[in-house]
C-alpha atoms as a PDB file:
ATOM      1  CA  UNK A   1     118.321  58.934 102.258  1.00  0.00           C
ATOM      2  CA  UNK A   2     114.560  59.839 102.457  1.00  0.00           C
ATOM      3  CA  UNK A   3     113.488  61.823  99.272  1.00  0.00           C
ATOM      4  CA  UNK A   4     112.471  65.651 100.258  1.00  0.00           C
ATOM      5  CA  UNK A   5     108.580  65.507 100.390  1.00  0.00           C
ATOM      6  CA  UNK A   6     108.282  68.855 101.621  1.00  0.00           C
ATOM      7  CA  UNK A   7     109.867  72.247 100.427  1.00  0.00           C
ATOM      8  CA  UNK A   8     108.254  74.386 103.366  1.00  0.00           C
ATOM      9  CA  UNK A   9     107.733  73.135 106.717  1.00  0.00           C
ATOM     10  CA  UNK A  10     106.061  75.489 109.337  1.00  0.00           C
ATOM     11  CA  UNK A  11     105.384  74.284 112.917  1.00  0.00           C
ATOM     12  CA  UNK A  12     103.635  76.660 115.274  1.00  0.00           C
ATOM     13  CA  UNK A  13     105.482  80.033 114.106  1.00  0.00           C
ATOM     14  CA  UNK A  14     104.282  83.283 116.248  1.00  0.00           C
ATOM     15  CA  UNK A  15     105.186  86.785 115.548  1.00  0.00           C
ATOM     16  CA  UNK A  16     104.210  89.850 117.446  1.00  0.00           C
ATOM     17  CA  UNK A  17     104.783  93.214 117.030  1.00  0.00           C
ATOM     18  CA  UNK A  18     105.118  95.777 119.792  1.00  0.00           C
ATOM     19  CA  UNK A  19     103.046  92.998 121.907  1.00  0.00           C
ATOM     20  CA  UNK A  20     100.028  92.793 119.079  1.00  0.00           C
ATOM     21  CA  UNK A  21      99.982  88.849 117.520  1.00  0.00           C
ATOM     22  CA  UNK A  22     100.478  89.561 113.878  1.00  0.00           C
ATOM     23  CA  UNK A  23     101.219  85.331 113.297  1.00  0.00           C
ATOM     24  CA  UNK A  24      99.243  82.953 116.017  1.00  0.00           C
ATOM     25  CA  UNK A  25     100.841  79.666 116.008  1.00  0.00           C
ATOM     26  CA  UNK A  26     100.650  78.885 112.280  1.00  0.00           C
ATOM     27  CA  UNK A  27     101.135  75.261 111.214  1.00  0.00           C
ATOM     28  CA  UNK A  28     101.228  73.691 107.651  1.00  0.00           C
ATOM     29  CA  UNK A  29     103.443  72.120 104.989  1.00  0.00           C
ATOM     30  CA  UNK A  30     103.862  72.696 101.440  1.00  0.00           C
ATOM     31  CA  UNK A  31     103.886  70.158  99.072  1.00  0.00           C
ATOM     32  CA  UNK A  32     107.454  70.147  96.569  1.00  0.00           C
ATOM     33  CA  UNK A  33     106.557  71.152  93.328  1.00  0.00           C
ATOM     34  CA  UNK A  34     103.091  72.885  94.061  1.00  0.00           C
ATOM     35  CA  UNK A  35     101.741  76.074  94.113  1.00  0.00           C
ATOM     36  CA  UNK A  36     100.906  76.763  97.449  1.00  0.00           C
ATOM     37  CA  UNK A  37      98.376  80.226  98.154  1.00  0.00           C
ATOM     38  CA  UNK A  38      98.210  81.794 101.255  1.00  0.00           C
ATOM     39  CA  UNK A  39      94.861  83.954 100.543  1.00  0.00           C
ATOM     40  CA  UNK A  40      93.899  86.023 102.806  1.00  0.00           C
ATOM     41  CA  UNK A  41      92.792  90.135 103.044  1.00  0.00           C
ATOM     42  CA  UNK A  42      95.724  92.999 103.867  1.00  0.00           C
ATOM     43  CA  UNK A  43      96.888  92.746 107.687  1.00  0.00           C
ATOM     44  CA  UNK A  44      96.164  89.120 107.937  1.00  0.00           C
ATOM     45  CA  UNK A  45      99.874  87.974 108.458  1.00  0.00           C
ATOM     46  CA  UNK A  46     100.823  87.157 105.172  1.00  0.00           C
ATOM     47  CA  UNK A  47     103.530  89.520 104.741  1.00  0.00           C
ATOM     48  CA  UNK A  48     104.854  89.169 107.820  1.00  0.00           C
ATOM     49  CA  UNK A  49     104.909  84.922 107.431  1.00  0.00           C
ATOM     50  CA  UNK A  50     106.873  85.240 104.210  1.00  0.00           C
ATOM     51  CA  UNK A  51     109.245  87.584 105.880  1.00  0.00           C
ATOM     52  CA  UNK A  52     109.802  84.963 108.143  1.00  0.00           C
ATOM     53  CA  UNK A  53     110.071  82.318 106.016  1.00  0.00           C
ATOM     54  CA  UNK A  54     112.854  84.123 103.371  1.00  0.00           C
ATOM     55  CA  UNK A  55     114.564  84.675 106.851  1.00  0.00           C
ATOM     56  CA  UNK A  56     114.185  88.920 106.604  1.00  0.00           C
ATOM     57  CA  UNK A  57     112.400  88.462 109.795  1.00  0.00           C
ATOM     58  CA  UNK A  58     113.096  85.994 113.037  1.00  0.00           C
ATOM     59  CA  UNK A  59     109.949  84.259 114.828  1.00  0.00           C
ATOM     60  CA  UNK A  60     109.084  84.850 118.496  1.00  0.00           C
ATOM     61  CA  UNK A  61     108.529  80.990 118.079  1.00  0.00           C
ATOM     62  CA  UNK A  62     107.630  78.072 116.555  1.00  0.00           C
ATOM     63  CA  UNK A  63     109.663  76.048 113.532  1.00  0.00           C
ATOM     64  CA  UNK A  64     110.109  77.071 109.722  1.00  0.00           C
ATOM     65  CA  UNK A  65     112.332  75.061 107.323  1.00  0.00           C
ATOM     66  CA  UNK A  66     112.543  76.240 103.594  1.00  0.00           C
ATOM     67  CA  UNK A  67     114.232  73.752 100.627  1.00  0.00           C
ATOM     68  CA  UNK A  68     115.287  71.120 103.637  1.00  0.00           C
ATOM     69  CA  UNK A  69     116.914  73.704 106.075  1.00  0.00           C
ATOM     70  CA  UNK A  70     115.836  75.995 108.915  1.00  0.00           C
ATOM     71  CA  UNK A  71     115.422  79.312 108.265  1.00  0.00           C
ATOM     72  CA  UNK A  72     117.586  79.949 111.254  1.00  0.00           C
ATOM     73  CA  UNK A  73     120.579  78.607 108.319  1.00  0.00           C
ATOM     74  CA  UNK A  74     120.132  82.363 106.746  1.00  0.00           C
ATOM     75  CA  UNK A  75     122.357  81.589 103.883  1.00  0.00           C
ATOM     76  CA  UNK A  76     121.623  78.117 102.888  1.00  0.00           C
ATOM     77  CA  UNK A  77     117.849  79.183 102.648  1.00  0.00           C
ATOM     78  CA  UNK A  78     118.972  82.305 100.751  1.00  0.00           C
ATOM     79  CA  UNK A  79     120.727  80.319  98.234  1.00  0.00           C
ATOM     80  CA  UNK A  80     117.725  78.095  97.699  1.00  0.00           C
ATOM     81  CA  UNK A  81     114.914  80.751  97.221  1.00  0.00           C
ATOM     82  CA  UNK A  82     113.774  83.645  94.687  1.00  0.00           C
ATOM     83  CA  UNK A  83     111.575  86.078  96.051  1.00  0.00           C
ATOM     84  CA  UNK A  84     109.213  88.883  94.719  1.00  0.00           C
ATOM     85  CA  UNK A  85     107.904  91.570  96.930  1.00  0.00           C
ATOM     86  CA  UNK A  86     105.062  93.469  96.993  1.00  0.00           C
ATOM     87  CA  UNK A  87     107.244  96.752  96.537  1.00  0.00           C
ATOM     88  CA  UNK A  88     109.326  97.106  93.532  1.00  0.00           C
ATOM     89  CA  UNK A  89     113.016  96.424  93.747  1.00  0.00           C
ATOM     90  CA  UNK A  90     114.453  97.551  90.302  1.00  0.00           C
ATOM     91  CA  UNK A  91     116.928  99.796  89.723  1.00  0.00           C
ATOM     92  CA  UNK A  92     115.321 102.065  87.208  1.00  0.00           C
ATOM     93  CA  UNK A  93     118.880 103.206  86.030  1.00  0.00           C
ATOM     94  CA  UNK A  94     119.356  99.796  84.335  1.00  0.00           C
ATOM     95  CA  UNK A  95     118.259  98.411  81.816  1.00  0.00           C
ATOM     96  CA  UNK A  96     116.510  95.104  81.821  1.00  0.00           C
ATOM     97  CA  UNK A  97     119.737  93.159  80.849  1.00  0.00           C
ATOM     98  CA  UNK A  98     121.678  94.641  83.221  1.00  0.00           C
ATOM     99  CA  UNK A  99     119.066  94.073  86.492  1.00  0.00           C
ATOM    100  CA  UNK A 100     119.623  90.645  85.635  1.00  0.00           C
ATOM    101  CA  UNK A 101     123.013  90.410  85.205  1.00  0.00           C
ATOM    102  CA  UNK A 102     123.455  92.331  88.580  1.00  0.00           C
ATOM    103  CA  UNK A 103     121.513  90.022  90.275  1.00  0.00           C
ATOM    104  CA  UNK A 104     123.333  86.765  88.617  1.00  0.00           C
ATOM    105  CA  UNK A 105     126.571  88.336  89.361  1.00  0.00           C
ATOM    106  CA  UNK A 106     125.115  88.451  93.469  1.00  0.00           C
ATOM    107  CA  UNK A 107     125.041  84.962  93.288  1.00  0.00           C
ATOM    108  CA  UNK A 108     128.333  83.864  91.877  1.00  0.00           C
ATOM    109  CA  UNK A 109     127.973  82.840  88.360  1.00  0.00           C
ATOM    110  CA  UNK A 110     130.731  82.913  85.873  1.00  0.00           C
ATOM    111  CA  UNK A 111     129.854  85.302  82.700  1.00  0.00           C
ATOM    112  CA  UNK A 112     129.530  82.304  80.226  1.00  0.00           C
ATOM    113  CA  UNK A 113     126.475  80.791  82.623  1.00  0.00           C
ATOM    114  CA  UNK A 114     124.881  84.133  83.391  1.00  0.00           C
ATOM    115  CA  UNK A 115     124.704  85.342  79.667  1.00  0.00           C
ATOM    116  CA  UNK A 116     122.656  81.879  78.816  1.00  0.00           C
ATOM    117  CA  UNK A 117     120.525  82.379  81.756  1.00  0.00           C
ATOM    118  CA  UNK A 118     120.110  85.946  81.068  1.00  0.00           C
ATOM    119  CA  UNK A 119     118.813  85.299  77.448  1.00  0.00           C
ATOM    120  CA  UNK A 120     116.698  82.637  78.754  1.00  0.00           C
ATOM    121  CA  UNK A 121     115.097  84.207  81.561  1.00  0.00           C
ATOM    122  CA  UNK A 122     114.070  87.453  79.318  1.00  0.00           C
ATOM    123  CA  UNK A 123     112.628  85.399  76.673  1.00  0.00           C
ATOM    124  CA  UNK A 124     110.685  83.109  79.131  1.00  0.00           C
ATOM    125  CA  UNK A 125     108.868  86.758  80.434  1.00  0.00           C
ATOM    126  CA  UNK A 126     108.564  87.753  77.026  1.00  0.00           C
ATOM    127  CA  UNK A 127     111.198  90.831  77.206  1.00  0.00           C
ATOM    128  CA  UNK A 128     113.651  89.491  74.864  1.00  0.00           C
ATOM    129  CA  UNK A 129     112.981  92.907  72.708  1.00  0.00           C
ATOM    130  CA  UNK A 130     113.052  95.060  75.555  1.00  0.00           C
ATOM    131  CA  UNK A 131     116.560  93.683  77.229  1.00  0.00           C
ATOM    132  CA  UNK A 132     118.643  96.810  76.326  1.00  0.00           C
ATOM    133  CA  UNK A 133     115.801  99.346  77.676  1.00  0.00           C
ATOM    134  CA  UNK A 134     116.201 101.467  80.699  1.00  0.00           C
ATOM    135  CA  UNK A 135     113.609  99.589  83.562  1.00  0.00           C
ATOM    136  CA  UNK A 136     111.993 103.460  83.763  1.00  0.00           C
ATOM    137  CA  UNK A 137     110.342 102.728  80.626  1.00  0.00           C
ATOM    138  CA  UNK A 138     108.682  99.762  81.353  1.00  0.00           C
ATOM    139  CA  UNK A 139     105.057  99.753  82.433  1.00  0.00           C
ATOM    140  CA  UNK A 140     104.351  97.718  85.805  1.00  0.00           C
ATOM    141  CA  UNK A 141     103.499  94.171  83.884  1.00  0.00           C
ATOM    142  CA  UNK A 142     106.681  94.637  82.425  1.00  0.00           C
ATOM    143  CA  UNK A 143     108.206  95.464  85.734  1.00  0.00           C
ATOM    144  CA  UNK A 144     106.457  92.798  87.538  1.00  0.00           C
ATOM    145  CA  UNK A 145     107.837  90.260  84.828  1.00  0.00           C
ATOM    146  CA  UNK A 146     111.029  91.148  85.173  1.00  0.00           C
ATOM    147  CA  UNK A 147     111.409  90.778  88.936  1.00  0.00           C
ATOM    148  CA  UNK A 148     109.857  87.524  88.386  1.00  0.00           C
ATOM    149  CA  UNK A 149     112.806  86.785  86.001  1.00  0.00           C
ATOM    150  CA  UNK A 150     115.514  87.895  88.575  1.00  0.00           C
ATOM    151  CA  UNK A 151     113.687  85.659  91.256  1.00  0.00           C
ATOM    152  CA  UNK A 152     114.265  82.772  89.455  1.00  0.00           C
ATOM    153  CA  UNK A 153     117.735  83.542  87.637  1.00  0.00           C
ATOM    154  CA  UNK A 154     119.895  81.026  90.091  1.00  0.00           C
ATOM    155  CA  UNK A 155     117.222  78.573  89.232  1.00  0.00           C
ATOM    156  CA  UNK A 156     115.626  78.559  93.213  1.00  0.00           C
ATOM    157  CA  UNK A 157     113.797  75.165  94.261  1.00  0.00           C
ATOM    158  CA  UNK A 158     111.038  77.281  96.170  1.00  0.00           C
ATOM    159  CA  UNK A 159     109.944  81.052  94.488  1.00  0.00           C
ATOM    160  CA  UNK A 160     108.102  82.971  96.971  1.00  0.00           C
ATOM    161  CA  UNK A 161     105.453  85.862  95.740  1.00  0.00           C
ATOM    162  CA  UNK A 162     104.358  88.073  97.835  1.00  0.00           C
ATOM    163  CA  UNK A 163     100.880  89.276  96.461  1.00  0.00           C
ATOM    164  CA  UNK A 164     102.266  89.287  92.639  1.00  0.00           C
ATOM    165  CA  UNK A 165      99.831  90.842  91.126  1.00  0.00           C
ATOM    166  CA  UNK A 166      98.820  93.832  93.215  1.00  0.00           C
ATOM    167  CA  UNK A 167      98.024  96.707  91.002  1.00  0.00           C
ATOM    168  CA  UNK A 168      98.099  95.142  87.404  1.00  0.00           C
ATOM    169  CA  UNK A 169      95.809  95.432  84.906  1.00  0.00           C
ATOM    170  CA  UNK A 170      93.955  91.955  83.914  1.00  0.00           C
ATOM    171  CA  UNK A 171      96.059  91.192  81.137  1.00  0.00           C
ATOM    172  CA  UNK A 172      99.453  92.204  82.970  1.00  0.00           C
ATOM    173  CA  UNK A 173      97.599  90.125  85.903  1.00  0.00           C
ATOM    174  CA  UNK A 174      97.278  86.848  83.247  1.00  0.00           C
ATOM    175  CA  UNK A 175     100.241  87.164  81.611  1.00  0.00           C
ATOM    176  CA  UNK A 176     102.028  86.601  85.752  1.00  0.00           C
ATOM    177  CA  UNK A 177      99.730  83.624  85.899  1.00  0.00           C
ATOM    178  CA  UNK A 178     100.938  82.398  82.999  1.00  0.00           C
ATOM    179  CA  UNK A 179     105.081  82.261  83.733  1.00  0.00           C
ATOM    180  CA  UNK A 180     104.018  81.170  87.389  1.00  0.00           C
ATOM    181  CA  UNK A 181     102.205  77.467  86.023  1.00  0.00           C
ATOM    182  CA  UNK A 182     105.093  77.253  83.466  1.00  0.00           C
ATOM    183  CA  UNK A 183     107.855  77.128  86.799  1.00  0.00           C
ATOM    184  CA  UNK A 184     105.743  74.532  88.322  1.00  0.00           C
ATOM    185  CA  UNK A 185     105.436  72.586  85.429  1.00  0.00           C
ATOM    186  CA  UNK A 186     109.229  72.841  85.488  1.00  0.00           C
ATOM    187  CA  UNK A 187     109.436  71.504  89.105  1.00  0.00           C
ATOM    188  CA  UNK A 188     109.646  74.863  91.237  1.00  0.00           C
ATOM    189  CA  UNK A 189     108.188  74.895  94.533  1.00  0.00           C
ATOM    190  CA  UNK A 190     105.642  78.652  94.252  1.00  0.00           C
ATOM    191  CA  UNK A 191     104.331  79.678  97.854  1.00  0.00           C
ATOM    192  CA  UNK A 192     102.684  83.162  96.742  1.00  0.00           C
ATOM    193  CA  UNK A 193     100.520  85.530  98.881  1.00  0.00           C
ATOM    194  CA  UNK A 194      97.450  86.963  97.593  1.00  0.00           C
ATOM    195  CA  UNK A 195      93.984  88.738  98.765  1.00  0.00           C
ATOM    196  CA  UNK A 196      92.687  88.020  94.895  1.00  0.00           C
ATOM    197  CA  UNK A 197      90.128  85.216  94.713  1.00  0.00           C
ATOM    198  CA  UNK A 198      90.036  84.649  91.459  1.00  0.00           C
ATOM    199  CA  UNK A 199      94.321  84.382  91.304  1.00  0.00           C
ATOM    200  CA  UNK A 200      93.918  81.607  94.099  1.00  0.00           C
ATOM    201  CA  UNK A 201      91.168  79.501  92.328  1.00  0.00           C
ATOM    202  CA  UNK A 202      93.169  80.010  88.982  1.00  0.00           C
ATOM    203  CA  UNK A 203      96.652  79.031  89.731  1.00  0.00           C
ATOM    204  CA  UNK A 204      97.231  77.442  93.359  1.00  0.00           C
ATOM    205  CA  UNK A 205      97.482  73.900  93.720  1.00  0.00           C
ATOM    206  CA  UNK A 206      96.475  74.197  97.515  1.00  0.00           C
ATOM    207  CA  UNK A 207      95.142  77.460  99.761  1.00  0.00           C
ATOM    208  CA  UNK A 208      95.783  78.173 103.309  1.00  0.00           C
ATOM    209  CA  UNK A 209      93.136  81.022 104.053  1.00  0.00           C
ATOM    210  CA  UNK A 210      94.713  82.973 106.390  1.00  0.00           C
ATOM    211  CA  UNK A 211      92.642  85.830 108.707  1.00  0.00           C
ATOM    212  CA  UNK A 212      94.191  87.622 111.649  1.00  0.00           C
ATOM    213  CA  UNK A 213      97.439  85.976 112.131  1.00  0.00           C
ATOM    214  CA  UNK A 214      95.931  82.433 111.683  1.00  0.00           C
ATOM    215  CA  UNK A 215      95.243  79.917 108.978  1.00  0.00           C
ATOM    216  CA  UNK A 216      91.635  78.735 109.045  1.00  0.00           C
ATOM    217  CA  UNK A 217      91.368  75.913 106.573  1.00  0.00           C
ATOM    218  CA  UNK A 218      93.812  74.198 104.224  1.00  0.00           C
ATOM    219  CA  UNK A 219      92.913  72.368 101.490  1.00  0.00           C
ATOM    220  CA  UNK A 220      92.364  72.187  97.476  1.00  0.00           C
ATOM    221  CA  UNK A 221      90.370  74.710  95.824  1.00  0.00           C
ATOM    222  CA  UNK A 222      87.618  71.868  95.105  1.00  0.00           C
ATOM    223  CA  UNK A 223      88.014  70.628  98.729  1.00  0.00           C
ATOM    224  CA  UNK A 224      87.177  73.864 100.074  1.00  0.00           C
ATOM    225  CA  UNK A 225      84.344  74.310  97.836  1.00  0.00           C
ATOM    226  CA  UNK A 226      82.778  70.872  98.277  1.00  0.00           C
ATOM    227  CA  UNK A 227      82.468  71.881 101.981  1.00  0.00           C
ATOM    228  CA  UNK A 228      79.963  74.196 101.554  1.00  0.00           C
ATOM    229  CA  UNK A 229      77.360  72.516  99.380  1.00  0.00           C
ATOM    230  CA  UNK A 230      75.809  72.943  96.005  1.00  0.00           C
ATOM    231  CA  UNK A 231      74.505  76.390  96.127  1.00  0.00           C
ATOM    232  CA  UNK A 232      75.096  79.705  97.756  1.00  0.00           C
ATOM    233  CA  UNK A 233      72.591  81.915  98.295  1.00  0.00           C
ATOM    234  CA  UNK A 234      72.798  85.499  99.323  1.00  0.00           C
ATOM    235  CA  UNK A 235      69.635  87.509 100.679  1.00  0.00           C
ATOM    236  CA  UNK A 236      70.121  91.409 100.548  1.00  0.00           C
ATOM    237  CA  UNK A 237      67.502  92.262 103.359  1.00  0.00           C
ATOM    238  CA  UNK A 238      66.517  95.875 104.036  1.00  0.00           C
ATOM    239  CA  UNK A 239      66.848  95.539 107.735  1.00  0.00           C
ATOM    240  CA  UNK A 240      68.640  93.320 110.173  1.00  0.00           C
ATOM    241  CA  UNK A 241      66.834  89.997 110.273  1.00  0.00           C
ATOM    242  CA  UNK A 242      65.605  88.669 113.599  1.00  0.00           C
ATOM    243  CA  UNK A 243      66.475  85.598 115.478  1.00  0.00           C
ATOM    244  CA  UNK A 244      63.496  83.452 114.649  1.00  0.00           C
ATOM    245  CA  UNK A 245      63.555  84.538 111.302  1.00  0.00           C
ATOM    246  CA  UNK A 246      67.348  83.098 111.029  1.00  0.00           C
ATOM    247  CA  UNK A 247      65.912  80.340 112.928  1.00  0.00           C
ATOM    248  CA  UNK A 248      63.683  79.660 110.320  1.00  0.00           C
ATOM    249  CA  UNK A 249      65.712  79.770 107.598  1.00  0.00           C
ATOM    250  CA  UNK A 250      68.434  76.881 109.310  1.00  0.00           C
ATOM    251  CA  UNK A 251      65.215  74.970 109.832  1.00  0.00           C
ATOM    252  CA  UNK A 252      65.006  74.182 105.885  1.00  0.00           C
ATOM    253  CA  UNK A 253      65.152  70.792 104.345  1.00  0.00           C
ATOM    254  CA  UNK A 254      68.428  71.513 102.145  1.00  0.00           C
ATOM    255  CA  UNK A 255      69.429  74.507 104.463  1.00  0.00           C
ATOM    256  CA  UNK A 256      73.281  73.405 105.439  1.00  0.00           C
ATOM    257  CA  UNK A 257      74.352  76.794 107.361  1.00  0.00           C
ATOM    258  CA  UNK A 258      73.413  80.183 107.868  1.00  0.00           C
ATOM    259  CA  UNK A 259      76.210  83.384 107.894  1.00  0.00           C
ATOM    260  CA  UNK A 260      74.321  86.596 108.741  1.00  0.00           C
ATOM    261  CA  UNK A 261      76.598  89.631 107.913  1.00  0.00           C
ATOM    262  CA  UNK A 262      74.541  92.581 108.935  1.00  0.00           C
ATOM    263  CA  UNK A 263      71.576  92.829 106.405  1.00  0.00           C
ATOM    264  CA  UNK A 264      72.874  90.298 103.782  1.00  0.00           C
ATOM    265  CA  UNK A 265      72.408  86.429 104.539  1.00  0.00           C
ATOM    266  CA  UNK A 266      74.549  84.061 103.260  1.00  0.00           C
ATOM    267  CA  UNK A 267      73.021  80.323 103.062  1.00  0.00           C
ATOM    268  CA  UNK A 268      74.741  77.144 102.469  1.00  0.00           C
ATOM    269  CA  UNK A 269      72.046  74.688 100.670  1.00  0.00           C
ATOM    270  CA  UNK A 270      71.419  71.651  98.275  1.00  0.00           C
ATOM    271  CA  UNK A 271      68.585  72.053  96.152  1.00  0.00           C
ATOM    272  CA  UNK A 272      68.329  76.404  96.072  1.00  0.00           C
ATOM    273  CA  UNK A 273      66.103  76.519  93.950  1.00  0.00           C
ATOM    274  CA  UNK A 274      63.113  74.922  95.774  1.00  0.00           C
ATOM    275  CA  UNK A 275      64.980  76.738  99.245  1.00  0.00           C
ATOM    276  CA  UNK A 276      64.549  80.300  97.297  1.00  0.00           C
ATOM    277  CA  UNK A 277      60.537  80.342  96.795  1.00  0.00           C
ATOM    278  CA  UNK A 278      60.384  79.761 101.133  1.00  0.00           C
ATOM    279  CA  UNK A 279      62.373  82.651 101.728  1.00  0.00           C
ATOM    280  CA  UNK A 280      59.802  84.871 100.958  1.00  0.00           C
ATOM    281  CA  UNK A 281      56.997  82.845 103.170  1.00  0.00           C
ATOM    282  CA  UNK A 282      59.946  83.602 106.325  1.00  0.00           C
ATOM    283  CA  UNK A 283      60.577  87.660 106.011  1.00  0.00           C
ATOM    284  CA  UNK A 284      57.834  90.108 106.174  1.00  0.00           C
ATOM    285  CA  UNK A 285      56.802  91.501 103.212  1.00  0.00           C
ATOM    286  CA  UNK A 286      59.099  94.212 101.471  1.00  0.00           C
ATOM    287  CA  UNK A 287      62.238  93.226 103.868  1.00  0.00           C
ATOM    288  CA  UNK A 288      63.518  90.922 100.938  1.00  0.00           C
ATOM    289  CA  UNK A 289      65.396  93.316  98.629  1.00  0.00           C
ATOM    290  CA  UNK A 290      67.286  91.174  96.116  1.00  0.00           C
ATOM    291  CA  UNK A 291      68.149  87.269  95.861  1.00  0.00           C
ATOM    292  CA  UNK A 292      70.975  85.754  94.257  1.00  0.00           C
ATOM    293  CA  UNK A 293      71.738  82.448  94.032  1.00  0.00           C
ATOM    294  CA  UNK A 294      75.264  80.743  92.493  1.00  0.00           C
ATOM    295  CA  UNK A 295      77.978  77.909  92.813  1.00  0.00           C
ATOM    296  CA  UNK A 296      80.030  78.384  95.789  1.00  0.00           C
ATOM    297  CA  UNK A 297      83.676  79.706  95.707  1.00  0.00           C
ATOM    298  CA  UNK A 298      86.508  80.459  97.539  1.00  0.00           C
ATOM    299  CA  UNK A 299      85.126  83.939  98.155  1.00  0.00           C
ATOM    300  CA  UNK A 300      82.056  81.732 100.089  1.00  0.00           C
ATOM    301  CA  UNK A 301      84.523  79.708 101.911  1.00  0.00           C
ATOM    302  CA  UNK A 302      86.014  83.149 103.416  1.00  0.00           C
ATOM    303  CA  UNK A 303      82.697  84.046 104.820  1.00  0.00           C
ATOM    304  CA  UNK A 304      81.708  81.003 105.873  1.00  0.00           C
ATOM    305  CA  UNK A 305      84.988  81.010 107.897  1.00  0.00           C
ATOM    306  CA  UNK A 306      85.664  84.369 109.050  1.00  0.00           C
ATOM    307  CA  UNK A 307      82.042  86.085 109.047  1.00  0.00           C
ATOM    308  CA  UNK A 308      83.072  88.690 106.579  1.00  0.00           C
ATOM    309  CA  UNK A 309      84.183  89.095 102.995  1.00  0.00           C
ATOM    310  CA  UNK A 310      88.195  89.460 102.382  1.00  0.00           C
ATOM    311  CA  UNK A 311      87.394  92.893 101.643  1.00  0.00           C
ATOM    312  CA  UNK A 312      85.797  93.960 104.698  1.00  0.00           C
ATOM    313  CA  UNK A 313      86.311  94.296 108.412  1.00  0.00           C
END
């Protein structure tokens, strides 16, 4: 028997809603034992994939397997999978100890394994002191690490998160980051959604940006990066700039691409600083407003790929 390479397999999956393509023939695999990032800005399709692929929503078409079965198998996927939604999914009435052992009791375990699990799991999220406190107390970190400790209570192969983070403070925010490497250095499979930069290039193994239903580019965090040179420059212009002017610019030595979004410039180069002097030779005088100049990341790669920032439109 061939070992299981894969823990989520996805095979030209479409979803529309009320005739409007929310998921356009999405293709990819993820890796067992990764952390996989689907980044990506709010309406993009992320939701709705994930839906798809914890089998809470059914595909117009197209393929998805999850932990070696189809996500038509409802159940056997079910068994297989934690998940964490955006929305919380507490009951407030409980206490910590008893969310969890609500959950455990979902999934079949006798008492003497859920009480060890149960111990385990609120110590791993750091709640161990907080087990016998009503969930209505706790601020959203602790919230958020608690769900995460219910996910992965049955001990899933594959955890899905959908945007894990959303709301938290930066500590709350680190403190996630820091329970989601510890279950992948313990062998679960993490495919987590996310429109934070900074959580992608921190934590995820591989990224599939994602924008309007489809994924764009795949690849490692350094893969992505390496594709758009050295240095990024951005030129805030006061106007528009003008076709020859762009023209100009791509014409270069070191000049690798050009985005234009609006009045801002973003350019792709080797060698900025030597690039940065003949900008000012190109515009009229007074049209350059400010210049900024940095390493690229995956905030870069967006643009490059899309023509916008994942914040915008």
């Amino acid at each position: 028997m061939v070992a299981q390479m894969h823990s989520v397999i996805v095979e030209n999956v479409e979803k529309s809603y009320d005739g409007v393509k929310a998921v356009k023939g999405v293709s990819f695999r993820v890796r067992k034992g990764e952390i996989f990032g689907l980044l990506g800005p709010n309406g993009a399709g992320k939701t709705t994939l994930t839906s798809i692929l914890t089998t809470l929503l059914k595909a117009d078409s197209g393929y998805a397997e999850v932990a070696g079965f189809s996500v038509e198998e409802k159940l056997r996927v079910r068994e297989r999978i934690g998940v964490v939604f955006q929305e919380p999914a507490l009951d407030t009435r409980l206490t910590a100890r008893e969310n969890l052992e609500f959950h455990a009791m979902l999934y079949g375990m006798p008492k003497s394994v859920r009480t060890e699990r149960i111990e385990r799991s609120l110590e791993l999220v750091g709640l161990k002191d907080w087990a016998d406190t009503l969930v209505e107390k706790f601020s959203g970190g602790m919230k958020r690490r608690l769900e995460m400790a219910r996910a992965f209570i049955h001990q899933p192969e594959v955890l899905f998160l959908d945007e894990p983070t959303l709301g938290l403070d930066v500590q709350a925010r680190r403190s996630i980051w820091e329970y989601v490497r510890m279950l992948r250095d313990e062998g679960v499979t993490i495919f987590m959604t996310t429109h934070y930069i900074e959580e992608a290039e921190k934590l995820c193994d591989t990224v599939a940006i994602m924008d309007r239903g489809k994924i764009v580019r795949i690849g490692s965090v350094d893969e992505l990066k390496r594709e758009l040179g050295e240095d990024t420059i951005y030129v805030e212009l006061s106007e528009k700039p003008e076709d020859r002017e762009i023209e100009q610019v791509k014409e270069i030595d070191g000049v690798k691409d050009v985005v234009v979004s609006d009045t801002t410039l973003m350019i792709l180069a080797s060698n900025g600083d030597r690039i940065v002097p003949r900008l000012f030779s190109i515009f009229s005088e007074g049209k350059v407003k400010a210049v900024s100049m940095k390493t690229p990341d995956l905030e870069d790669v967006f643009v490059r790929l899309t023509g916008r920032r994942i914040g915008g439109s």
